[in-house]
PDB file of N, CA and C in Angstrom:
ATOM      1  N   UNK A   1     142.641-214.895 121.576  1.00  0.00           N
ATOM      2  CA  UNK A   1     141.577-213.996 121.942  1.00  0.00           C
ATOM      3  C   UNK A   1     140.628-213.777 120.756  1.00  0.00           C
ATOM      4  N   UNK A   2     140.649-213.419 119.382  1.00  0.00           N
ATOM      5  CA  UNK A   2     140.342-213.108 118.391  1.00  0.00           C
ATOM      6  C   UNK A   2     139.649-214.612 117.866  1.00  0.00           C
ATOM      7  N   UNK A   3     140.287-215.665 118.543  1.00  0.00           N
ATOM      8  CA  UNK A   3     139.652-217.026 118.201  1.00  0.00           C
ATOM      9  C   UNK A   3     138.255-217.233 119.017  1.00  0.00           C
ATOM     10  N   UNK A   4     138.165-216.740 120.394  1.00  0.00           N
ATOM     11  CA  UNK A   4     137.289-216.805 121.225  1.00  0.00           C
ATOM     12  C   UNK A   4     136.168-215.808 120.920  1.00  0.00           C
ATOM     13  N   UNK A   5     136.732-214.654 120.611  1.00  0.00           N
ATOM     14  CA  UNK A   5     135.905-213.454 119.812  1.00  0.00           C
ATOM     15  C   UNK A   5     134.898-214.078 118.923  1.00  0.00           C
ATOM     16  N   UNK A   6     135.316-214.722 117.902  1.00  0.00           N
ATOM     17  CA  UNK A   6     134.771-215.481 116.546  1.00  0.00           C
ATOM     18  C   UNK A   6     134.145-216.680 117.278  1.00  0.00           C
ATOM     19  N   UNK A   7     134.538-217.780 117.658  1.00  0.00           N
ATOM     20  CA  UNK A   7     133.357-218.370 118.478  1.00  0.00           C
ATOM     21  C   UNK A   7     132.559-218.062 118.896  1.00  0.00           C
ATOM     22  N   UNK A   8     132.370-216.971 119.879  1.00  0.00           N
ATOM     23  CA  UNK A   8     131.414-216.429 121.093  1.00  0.00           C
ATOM     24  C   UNK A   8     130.403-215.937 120.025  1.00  0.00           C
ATOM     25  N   UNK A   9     130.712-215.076 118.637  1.00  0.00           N
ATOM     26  CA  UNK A   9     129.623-214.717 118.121  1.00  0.00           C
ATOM     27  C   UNK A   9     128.685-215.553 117.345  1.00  0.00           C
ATOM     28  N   UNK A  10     129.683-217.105 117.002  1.00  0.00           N
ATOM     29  CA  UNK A  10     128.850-217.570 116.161  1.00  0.00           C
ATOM     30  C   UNK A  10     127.335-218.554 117.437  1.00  0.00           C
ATOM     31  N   UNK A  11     127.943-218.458 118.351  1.00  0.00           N
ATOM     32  CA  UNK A  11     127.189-219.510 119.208  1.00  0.00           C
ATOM     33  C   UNK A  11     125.698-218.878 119.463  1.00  0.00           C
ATOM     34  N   UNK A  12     124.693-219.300 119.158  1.00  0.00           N
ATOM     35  CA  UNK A  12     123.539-219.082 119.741  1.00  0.00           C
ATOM     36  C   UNK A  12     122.861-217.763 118.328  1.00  0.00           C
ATOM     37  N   UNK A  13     124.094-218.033 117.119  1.00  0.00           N
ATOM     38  CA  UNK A  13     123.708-216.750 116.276  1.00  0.00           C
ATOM     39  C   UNK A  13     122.281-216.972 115.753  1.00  0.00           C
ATOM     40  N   UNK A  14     121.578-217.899 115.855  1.00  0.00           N
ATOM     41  CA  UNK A  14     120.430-217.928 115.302  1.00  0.00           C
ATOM     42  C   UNK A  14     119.054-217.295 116.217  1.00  0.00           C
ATOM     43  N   UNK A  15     119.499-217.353 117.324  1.00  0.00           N
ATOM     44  CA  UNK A  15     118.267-217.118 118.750  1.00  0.00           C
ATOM     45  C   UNK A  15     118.609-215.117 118.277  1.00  0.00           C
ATOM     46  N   UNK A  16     119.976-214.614 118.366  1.00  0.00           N
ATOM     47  CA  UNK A  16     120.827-213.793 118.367  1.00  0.00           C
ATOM     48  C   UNK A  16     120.314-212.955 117.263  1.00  0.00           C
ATOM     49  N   UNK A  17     120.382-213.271 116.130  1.00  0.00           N
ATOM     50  CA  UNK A  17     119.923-212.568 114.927  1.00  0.00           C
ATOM     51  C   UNK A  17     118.630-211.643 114.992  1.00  0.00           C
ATOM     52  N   UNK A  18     117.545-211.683 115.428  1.00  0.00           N
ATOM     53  CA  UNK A  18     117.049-210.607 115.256  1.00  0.00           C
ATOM     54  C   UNK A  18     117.217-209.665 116.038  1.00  0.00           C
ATOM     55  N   UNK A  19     117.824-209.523 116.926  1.00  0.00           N
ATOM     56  CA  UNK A  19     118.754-208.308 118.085  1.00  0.00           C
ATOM     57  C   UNK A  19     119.255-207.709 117.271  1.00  0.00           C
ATOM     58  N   UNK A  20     120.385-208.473 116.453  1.00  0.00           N
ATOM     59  CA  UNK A  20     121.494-207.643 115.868  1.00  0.00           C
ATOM     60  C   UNK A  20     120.984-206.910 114.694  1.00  0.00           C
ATOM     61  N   UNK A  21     120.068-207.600 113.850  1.00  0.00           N
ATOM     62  CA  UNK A  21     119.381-206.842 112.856  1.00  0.00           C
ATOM     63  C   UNK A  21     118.573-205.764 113.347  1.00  0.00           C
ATOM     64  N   UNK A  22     118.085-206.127 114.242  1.00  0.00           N
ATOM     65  CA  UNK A  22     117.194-204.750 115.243  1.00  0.00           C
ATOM     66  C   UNK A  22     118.310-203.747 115.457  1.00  0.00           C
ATOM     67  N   UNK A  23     119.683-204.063 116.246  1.00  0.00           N
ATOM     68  CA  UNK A  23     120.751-202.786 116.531  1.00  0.00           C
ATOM     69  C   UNK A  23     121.130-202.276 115.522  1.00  0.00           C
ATOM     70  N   UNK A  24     120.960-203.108 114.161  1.00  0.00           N
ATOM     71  CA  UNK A  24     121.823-202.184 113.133  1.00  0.00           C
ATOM     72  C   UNK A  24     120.841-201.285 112.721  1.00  0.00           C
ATOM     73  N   UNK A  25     119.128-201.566 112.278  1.00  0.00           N
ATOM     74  CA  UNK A  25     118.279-200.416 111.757  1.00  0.00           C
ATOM     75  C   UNK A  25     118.351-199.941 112.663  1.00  0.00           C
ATOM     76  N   UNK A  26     118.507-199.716 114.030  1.00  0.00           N
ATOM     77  CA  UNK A  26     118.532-198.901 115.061  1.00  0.00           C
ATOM     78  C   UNK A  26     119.635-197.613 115.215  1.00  0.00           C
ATOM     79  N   UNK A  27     120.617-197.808 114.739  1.00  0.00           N
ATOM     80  CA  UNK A  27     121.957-197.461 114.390  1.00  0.00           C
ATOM     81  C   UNK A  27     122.179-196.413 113.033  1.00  0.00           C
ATOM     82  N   UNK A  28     121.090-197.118 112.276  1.00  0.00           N
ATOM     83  CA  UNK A  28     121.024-196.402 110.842  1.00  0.00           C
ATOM     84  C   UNK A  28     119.959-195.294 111.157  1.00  0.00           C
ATOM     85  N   UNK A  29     118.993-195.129 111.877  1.00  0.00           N
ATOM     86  CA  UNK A  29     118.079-194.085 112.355  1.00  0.00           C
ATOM     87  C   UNK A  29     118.851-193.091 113.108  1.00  0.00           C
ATOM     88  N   UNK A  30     120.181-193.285 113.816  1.00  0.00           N
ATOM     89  CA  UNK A  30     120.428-192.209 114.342  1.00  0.00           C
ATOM     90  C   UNK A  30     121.650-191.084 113.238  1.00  0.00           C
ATOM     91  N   UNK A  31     120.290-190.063 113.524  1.00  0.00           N
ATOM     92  CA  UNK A  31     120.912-188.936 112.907  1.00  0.00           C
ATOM     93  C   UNK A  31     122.220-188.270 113.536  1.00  0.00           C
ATOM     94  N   UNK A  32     121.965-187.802 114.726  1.00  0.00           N
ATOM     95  CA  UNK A  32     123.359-186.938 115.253  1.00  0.00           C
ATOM     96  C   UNK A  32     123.451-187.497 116.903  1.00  0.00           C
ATOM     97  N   UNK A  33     124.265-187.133 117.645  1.00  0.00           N
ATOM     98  CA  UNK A  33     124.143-187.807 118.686  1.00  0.00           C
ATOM     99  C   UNK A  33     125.264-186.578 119.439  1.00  0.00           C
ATOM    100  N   UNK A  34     124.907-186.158 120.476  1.00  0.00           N
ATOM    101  CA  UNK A  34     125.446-184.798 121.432  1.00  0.00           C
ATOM    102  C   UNK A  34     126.897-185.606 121.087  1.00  0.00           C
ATOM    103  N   UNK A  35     127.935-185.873 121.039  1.00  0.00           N
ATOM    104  CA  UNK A  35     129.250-185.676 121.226  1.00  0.00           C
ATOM    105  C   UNK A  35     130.010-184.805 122.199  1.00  0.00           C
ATOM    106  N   UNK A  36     129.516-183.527 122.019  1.00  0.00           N
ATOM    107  CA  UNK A  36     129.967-182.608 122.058  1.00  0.00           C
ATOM    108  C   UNK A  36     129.954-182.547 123.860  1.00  0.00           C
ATOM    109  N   UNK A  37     128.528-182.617 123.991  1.00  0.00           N
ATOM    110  CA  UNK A  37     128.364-182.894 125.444  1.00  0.00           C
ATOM    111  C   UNK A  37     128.879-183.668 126.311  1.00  0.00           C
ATOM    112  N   UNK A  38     129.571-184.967 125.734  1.00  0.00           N
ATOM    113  CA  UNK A  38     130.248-186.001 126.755  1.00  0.00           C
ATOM    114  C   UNK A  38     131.736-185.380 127.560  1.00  0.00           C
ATOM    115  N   UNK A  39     131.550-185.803 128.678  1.00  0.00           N
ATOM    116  CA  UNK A  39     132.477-184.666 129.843  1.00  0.00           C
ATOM    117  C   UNK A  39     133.437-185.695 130.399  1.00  0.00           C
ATOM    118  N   UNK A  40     133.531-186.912 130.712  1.00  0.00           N
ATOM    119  CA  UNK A  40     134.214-187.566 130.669  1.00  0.00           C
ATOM    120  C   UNK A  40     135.284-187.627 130.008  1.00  0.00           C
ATOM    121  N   UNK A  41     136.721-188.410 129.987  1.00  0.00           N
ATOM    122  CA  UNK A  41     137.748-188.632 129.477  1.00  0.00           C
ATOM    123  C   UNK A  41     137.176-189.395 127.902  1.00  0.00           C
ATOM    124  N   UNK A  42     137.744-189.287 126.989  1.00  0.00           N
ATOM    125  CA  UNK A  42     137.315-190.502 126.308  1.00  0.00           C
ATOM    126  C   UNK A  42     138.627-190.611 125.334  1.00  0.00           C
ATOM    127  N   UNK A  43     138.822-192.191 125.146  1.00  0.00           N
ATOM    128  CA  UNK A  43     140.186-192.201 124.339  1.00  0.00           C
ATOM    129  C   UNK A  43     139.425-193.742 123.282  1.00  0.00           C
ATOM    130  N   UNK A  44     139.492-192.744 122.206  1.00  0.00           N
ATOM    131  CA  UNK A  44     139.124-193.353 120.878  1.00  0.00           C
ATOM    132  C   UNK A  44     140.404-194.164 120.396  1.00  0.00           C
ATOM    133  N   UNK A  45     139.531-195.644 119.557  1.00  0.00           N
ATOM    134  CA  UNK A  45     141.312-196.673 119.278  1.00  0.00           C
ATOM    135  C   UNK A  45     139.956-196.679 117.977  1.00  0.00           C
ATOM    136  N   UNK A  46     141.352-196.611 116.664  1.00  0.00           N
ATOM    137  CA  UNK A  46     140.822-197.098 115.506  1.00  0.00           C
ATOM    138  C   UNK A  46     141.494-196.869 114.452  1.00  0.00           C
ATOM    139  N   UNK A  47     141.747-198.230 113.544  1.00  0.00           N
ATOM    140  CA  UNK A  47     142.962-198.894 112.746  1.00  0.00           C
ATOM    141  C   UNK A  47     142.465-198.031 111.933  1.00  0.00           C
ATOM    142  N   UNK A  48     143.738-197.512 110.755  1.00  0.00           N
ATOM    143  CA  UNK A  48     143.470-196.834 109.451  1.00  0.00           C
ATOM    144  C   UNK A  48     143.443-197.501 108.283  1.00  0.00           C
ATOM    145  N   UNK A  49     142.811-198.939 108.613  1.00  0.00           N
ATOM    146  CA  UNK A  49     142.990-200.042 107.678  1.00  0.00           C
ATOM    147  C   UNK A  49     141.159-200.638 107.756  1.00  0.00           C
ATOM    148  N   UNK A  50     140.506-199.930 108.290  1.00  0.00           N
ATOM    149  CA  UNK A  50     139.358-200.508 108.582  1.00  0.00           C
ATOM    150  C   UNK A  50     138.683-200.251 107.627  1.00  0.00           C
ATOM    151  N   UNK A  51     137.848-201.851 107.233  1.00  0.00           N
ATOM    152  CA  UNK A  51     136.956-201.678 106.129  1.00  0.00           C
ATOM    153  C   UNK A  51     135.037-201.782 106.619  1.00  0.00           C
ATOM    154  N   UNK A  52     135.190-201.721 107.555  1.00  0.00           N
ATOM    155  CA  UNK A  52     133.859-202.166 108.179  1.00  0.00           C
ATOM    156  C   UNK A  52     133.417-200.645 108.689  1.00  0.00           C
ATOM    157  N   UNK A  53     133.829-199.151 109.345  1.00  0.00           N
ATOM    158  CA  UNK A  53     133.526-198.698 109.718  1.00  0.00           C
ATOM    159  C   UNK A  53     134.957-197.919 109.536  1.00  0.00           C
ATOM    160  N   UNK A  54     134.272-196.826 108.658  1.00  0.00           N
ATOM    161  CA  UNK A  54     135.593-195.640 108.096  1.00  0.00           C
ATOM    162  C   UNK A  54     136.258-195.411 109.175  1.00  0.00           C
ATOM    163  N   UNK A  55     137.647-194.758 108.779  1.00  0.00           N
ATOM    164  CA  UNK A  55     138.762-194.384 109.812  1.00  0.00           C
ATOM    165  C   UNK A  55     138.148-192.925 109.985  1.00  0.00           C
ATOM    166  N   UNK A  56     137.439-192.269 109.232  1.00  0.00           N
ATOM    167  CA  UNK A  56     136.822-190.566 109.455  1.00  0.00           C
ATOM    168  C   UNK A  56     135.970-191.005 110.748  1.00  0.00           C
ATOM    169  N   UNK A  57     135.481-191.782 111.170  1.00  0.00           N
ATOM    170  CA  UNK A  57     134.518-192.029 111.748  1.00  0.00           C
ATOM    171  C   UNK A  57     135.071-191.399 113.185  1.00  0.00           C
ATOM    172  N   UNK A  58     136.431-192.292 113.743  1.00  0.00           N
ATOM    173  CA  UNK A  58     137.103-192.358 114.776  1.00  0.00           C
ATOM    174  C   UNK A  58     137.644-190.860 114.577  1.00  0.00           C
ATOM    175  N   UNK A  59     138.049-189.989 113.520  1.00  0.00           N
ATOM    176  CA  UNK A  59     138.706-189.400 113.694  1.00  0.00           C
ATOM    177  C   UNK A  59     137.653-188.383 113.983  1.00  0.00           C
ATOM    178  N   UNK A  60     136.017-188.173 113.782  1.00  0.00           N
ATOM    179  CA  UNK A  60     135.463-187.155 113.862  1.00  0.00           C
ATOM    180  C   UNK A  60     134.836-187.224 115.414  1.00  0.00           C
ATOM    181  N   UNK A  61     135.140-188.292 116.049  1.00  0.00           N
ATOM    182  CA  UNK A  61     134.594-188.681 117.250  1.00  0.00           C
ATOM    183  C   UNK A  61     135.593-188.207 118.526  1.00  0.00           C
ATOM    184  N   UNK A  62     136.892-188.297 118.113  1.00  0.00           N
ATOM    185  CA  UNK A  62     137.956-188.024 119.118  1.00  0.00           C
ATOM    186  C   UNK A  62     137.738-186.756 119.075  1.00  0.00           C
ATOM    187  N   UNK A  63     137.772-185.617 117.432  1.00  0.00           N
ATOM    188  CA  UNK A  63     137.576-184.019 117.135  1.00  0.00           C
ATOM    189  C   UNK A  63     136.462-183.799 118.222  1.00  0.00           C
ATOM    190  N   UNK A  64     135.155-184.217 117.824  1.00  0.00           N
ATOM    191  CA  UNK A  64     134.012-183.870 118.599  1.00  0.00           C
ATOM    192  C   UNK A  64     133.979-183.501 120.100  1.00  0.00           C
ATOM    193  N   UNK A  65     134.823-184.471 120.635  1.00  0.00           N
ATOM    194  CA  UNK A  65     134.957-184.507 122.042  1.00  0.00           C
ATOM    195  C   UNK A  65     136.088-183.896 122.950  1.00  0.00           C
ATOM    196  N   UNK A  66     135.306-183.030 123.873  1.00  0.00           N
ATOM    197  CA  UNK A  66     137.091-182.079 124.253  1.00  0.00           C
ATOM    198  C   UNK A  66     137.178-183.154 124.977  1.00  0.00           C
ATOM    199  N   UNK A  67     138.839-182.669 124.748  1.00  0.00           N
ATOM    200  CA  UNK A  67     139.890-183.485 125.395  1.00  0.00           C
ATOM    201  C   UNK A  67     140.203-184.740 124.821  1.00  0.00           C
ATOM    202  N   UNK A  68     139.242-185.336 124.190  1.00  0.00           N
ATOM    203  CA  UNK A  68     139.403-186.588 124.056  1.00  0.00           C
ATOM    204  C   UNK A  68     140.961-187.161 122.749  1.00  0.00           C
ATOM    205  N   UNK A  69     141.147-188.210 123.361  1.00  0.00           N
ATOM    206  CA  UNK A  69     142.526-188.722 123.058  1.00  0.00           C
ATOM    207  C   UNK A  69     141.992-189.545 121.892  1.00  0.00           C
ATOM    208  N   UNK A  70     142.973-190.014 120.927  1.00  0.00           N
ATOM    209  CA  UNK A  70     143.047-190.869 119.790  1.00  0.00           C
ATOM    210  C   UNK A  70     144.291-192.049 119.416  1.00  0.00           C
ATOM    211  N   UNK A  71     143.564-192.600 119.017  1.00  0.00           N
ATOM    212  CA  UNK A  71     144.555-193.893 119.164  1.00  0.00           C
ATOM    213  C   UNK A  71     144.808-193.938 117.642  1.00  0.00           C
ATOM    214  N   UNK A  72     145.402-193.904 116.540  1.00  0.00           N
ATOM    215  CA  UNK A  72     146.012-194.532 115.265  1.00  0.00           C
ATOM    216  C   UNK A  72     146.327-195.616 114.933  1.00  0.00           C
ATOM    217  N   UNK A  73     145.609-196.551 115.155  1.00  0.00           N
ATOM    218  CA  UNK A  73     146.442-197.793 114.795  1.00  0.00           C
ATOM    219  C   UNK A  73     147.320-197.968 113.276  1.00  0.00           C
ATOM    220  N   UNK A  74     148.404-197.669 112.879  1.00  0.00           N
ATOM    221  CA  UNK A  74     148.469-197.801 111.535  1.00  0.00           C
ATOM    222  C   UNK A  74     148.249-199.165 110.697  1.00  0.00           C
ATOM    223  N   UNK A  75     147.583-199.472 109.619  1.00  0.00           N
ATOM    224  CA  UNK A  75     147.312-200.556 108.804  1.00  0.00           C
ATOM    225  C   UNK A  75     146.076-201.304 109.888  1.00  0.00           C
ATOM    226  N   UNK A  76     145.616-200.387 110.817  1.00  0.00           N
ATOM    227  CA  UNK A  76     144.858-202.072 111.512  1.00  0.00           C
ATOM    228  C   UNK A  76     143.326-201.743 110.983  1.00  0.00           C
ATOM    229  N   UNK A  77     143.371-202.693 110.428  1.00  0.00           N
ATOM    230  CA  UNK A  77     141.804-203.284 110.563  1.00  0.00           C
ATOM    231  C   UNK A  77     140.625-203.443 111.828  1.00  0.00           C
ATOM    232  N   UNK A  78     139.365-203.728 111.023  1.00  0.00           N
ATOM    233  CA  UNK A  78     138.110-203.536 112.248  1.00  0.00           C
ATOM    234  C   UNK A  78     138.513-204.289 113.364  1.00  0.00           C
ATOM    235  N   UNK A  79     139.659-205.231 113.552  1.00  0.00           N
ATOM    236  CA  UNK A  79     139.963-206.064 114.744  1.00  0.00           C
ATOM    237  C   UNK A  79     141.145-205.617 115.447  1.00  0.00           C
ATOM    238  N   UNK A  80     141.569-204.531 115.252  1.00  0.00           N
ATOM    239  CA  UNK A  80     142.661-203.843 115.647  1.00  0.00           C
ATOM    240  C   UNK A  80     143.142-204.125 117.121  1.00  0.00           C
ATOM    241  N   UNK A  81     141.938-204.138 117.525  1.00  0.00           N
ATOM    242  CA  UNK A  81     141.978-204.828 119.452  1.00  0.00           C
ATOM    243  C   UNK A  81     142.615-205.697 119.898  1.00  0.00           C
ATOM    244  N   UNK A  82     142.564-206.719 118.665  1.00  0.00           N
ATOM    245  CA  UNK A  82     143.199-207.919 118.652  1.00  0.00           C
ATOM    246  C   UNK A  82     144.590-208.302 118.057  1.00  0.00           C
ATOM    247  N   UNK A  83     144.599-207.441 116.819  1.00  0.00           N
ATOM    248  CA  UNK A  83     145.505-207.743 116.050  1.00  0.00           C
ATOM    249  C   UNK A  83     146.890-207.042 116.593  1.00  0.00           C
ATOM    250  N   UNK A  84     146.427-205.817 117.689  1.00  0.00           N
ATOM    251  CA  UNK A  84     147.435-204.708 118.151  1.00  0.00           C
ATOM    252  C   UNK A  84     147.543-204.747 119.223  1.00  0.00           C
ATOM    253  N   UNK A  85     147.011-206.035 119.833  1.00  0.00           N
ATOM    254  CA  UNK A  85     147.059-206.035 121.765  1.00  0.00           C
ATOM    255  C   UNK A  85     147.754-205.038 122.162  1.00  0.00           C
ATOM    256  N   UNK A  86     149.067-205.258 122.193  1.00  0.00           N
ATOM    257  CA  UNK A  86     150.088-204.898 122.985  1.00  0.00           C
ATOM    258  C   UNK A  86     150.258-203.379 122.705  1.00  0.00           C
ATOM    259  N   UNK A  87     150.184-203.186 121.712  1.00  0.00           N
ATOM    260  CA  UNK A  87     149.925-201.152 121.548  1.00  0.00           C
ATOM    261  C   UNK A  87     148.515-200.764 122.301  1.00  0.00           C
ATOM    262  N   UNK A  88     147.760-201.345 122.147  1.00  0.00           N
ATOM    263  CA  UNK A  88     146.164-200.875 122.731  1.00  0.00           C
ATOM    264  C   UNK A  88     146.208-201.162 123.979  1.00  0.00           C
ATOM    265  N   UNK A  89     146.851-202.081 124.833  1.00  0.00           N
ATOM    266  CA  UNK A  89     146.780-202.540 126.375  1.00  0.00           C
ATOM    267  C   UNK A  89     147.825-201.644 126.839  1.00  0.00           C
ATOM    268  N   UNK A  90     148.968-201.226 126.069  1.00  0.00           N
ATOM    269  CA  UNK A  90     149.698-199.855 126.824  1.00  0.00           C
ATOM    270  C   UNK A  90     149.000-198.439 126.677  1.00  0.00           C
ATOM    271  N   UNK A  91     148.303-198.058 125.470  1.00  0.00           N
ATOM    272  CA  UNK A  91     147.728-197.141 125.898  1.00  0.00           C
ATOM    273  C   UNK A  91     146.448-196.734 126.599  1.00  0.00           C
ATOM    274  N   UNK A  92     146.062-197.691 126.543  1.00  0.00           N
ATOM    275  CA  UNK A  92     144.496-197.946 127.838  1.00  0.00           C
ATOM    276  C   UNK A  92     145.276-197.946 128.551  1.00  0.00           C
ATOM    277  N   UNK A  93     146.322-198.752 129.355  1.00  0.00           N
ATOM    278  CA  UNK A  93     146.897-198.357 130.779  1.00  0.00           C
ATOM    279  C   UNK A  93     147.368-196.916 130.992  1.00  0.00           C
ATOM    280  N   UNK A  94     148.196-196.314 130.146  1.00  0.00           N
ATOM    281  CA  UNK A  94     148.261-194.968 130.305  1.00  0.00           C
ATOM    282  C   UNK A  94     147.619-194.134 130.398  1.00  0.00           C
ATOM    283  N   UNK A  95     146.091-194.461 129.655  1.00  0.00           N
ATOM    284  CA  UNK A  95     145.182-193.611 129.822  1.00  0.00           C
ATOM    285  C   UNK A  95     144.175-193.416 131.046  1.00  0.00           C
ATOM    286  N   UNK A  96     144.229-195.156 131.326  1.00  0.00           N
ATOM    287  CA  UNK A  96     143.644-194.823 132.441  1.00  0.00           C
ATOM    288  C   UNK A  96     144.324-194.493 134.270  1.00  0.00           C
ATOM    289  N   UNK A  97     145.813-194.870 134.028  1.00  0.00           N
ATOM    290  CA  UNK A  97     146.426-194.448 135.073  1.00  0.00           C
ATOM    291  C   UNK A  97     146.183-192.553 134.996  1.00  0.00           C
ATOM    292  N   UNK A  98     146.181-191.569 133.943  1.00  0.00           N
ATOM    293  CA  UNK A  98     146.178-190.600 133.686  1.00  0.00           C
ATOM    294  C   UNK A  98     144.948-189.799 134.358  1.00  0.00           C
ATOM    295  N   UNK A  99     143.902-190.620 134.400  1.00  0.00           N
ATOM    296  CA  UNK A  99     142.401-190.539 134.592  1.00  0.00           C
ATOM    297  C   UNK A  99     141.897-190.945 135.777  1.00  0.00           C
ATOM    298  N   UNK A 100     142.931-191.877 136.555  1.00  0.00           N
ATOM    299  CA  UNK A 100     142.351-192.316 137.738  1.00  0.00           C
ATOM    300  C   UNK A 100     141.921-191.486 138.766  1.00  0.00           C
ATOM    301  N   UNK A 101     140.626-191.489 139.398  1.00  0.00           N
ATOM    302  CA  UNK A 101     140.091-190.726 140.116  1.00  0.00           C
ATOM    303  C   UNK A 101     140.773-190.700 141.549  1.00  0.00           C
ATOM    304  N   UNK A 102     140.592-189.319 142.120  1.00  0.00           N
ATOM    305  CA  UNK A 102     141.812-189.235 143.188  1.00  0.00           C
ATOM    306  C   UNK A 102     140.716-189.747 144.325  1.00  0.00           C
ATOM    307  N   UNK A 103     141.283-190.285 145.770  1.00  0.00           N
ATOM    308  CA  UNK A 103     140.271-190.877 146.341  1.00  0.00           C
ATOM    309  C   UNK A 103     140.384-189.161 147.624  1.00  0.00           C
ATOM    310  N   UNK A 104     139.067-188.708 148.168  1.00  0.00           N
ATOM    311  CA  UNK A 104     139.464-187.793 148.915  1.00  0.00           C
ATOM    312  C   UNK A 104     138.819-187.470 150.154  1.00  0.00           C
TER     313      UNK A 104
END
């Protein structure tokens, strides 16, 4: 998966590149962003090994948001998704069996 990940981004990275340079100054302009307001479930995943995007980050995002759940990955890095399948695909299933909307 993590192999296909890394392919998929390099393909077409040249057409691709000024998007991504556009999302990141785009990204760096935002000052604050409601958090607080999101009403939905939300369950934050993020390794305490990450060098690309602080572990405070995840942790001030899960705080921000009531209710919202947190995931720890211990030691994982920015690819944690990958590197931790099997912890991250059980707790997305739990979370979202937890969350499933009742039909009525």
């Amino acid at each position: 998966m993590l192999q296909a990940l890394l392919v998929g981004t390099l393909h077409r990275l040249r057409e691709r590149l000024p998007g991504t340079v556009n999302d990141t100054e785009q990204f760096r302009s935002i000052r604050t962003y409601p958090l607080a307001e999101i009403a939905v479930p939300l369950l934050a995943i993020h390794g305490t090994g990450d060098r690309v995007v602080p572990f405070a980050h995840g942790q001030a995002l899960a705080s921000a948001v009531a209710g919202a759940e947190f995931l720890q990955i211990e030691n994982g890095e920015h690819v944690s998704l990958f590197t931790h399948l099997d912890e991250v695909r059980a707790r997305v299933r739990s979370f979202l069996a937890r969350h499933r909307p009742t039909r009525g």
